[in-house]
N, C-alpha and C. Protein backbone atom coordinates (compact mmCIF):
# COMPACT_ATOMS: atom_id res chain seq x y z
N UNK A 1 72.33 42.23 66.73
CA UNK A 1 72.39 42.22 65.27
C UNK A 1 73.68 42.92 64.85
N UNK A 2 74.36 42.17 64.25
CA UNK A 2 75.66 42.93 63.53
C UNK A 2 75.07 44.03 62.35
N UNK A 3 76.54 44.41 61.82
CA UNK A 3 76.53 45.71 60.87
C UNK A 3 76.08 45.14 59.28
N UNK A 4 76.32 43.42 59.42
CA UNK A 4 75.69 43.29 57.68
C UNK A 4 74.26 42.37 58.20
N UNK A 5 73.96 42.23 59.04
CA UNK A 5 72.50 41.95 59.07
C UNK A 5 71.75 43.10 59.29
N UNK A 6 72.23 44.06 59.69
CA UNK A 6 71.66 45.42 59.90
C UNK A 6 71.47 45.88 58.33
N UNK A 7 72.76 45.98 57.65
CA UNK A 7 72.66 46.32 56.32
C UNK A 7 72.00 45.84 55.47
N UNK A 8 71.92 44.71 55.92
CA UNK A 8 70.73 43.49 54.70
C UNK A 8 69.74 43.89 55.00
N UNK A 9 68.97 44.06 56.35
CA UNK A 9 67.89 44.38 56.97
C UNK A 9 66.96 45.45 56.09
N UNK A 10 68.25 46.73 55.89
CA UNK A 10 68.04 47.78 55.08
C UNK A 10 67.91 47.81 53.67
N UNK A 11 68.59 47.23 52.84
CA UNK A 11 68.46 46.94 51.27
C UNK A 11 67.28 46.16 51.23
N UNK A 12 66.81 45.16 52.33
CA UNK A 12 65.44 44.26 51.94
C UNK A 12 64.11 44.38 52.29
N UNK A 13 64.16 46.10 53.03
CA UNK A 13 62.47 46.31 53.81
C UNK A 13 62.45 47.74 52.74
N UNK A 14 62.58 47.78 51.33
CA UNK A 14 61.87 49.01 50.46
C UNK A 14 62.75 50.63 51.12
N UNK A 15 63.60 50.66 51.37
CA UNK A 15 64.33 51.58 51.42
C UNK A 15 64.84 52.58 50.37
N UNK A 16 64.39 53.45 49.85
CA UNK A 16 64.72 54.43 48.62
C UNK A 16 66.17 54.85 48.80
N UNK A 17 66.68 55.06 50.15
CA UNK A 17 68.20 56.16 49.88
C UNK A 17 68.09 55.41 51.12
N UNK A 18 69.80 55.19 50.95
CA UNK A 18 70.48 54.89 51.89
C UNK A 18 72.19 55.83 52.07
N UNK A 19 72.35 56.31 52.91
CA UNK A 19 73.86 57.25 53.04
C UNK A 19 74.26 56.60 54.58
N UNK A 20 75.53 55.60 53.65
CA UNK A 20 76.59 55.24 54.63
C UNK A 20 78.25 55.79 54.82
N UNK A 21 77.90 57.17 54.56
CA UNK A 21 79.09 58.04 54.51
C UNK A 21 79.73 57.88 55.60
N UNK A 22 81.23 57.53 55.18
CA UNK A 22 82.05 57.46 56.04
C UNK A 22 81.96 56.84 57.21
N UNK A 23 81.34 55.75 57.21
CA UNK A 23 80.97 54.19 57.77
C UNK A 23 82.45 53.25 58.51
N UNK A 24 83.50 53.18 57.42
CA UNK A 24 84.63 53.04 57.57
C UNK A 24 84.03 51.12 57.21
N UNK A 25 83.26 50.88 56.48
CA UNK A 25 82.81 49.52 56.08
C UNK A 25 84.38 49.20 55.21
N UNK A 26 85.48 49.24 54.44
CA UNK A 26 86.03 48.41 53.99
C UNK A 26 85.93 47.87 52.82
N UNK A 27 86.87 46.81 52.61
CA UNK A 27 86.38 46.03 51.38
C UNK A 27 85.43 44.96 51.62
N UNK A 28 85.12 44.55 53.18
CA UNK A 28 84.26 43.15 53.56
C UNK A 28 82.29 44.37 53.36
N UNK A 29 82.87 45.37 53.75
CA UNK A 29 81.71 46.07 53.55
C UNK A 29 80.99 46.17 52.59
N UNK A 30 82.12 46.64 51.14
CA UNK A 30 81.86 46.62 49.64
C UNK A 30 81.04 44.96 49.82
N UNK A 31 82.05 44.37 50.01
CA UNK A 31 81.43 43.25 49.02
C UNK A 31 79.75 42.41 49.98
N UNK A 32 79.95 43.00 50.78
CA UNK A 32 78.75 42.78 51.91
C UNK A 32 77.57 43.85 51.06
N UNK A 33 77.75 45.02 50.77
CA UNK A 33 76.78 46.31 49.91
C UNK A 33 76.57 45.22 48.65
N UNK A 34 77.55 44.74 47.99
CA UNK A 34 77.64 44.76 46.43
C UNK A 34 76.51 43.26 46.61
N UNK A 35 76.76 42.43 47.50
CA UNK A 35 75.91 41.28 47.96
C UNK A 35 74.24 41.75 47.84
N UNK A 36 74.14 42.46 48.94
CA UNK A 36 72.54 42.93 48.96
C UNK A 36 71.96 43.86 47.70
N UNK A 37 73.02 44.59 47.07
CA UNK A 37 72.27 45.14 46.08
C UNK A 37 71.85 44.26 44.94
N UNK A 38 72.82 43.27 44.58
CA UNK A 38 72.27 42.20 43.66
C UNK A 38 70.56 41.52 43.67
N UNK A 39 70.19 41.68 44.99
CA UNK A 39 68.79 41.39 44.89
C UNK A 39 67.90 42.44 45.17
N UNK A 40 68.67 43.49 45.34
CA UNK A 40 67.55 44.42 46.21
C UNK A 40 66.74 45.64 44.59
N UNK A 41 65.71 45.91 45.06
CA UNK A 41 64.35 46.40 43.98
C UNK A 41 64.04 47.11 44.22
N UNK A 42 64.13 48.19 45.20
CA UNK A 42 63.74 49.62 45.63
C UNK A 42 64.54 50.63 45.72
N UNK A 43 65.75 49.97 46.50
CA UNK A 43 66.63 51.67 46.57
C UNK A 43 67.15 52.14 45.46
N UNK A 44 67.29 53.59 45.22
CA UNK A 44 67.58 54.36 44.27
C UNK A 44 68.68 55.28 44.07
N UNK A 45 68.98 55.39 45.76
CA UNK A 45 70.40 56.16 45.65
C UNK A 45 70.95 55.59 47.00
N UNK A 46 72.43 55.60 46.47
CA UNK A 46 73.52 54.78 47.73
C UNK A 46 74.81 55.62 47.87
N UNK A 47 74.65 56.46 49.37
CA UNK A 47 76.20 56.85 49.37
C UNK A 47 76.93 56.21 49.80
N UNK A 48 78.27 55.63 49.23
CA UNK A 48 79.56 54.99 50.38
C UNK A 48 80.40 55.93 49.98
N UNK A 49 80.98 57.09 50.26
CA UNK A 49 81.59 57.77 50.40
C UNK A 49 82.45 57.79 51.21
N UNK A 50 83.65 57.82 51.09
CA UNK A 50 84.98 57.45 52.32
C UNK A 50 84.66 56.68 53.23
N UNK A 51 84.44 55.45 52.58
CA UNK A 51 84.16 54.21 53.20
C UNK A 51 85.79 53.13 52.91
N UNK A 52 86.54 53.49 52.24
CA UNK A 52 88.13 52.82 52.32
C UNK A 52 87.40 51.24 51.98
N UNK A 53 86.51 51.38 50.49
CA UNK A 53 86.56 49.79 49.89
C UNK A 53 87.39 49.26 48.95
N UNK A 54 88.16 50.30 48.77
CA UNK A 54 89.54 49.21 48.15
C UNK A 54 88.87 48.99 46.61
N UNK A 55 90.16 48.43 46.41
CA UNK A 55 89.73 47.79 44.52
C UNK A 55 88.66 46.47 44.87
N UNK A 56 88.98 45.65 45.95
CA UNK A 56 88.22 44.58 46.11
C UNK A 56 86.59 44.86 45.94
N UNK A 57 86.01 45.87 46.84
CA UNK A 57 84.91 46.33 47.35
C UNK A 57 84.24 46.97 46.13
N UNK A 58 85.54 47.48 45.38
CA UNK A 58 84.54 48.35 43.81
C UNK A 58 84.55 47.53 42.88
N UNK A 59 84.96 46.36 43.07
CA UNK A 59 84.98 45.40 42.04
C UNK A 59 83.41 44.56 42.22
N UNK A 60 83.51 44.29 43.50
CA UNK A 60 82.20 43.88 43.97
C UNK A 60 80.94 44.35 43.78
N UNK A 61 80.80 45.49 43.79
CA UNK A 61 79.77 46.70 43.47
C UNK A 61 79.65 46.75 42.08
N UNK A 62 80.51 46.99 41.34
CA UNK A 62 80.45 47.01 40.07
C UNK A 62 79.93 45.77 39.43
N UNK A 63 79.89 44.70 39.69
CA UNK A 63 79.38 43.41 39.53
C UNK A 63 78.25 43.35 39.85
N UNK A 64 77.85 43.82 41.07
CA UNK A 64 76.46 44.14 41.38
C UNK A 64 75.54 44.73 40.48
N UNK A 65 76.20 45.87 40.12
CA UNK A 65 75.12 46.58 38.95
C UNK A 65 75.21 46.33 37.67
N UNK A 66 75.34 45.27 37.16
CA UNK A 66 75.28 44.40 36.27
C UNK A 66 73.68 44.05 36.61
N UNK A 67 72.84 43.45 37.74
CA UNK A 67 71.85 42.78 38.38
C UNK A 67 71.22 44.11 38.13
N UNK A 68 71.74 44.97 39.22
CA UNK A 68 70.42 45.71 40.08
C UNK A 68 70.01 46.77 38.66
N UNK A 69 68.61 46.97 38.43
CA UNK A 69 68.18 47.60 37.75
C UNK A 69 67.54 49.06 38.60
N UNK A 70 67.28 49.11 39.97
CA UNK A 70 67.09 50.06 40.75
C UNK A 70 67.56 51.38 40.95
N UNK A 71 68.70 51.14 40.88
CA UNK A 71 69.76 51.89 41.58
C UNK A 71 70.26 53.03 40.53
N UNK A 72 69.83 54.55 40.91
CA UNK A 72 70.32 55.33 39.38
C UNK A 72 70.97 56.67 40.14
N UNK A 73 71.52 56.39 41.84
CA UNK A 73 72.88 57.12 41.90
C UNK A 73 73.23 56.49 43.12
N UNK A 74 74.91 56.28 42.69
CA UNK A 74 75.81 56.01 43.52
C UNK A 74 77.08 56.85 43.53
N UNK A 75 77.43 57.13 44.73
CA UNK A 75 78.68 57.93 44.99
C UNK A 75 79.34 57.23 46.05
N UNK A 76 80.38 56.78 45.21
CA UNK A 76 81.93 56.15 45.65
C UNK A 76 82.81 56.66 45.40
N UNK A 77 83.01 58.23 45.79
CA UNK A 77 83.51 59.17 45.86
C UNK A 77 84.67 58.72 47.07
N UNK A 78 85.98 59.04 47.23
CA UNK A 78 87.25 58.51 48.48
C UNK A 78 87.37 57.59 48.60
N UNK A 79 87.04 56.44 47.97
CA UNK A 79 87.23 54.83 48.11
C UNK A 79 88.50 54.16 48.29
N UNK A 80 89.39 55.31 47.47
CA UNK A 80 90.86 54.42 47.50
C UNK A 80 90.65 52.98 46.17
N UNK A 81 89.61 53.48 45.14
CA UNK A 81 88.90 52.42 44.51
C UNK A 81 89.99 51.53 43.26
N UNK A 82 91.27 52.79 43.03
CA UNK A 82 92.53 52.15 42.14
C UNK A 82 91.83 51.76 40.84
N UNK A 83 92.70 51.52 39.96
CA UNK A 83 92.54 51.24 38.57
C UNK A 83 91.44 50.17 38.23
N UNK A 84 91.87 49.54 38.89
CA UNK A 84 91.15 47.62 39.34
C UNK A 84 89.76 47.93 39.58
N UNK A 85 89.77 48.59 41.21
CA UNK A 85 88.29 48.93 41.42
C UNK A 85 87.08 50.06 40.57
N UNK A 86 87.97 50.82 39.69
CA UNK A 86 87.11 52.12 39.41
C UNK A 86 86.93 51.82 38.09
């Protein structure tokens, strides 16, 4: 099992907190996170913390929580997230 079926695995079996600090996931990561949170209904807090997702990856996420009504803390704290992404 790879790292985004692993990750999907996790956003879709009722998971409350998830901390992928310093993971080194990327922007394919962001937008792989920003993917599963769009459907996901349980978790409540998400760290990506110096995870290096770029403007791409916070753009993605941010789009996400538009959807997810779950989710009431995230820290994307070291992202490298730029004007674009933040």
């Amino acid at each position: 099992m790879n790292w985004k079926e692993r990750l999907q695995e996790c956003l879709t079996h009722g998971y409350k907190e998830l901390d992928l600090f310093d993971n080194g996931l990327g922007s394919e990561g962001g937008i792989a996170v920003a993917e599963a949170l769009k459907t996901n209904t349980s978790l409540r807090s998400l760290d990506l913390e110096s995870n290096g997702l770029g403007s791409e990856g916070g753009i993605a996420v941010a789009a996400a929580l538009k959807t997810n009504t779950s989710l009431s803390s995230l820290n994307l704290w070291d992202n490298d997230l730029g004007s674009e992404g933040g």
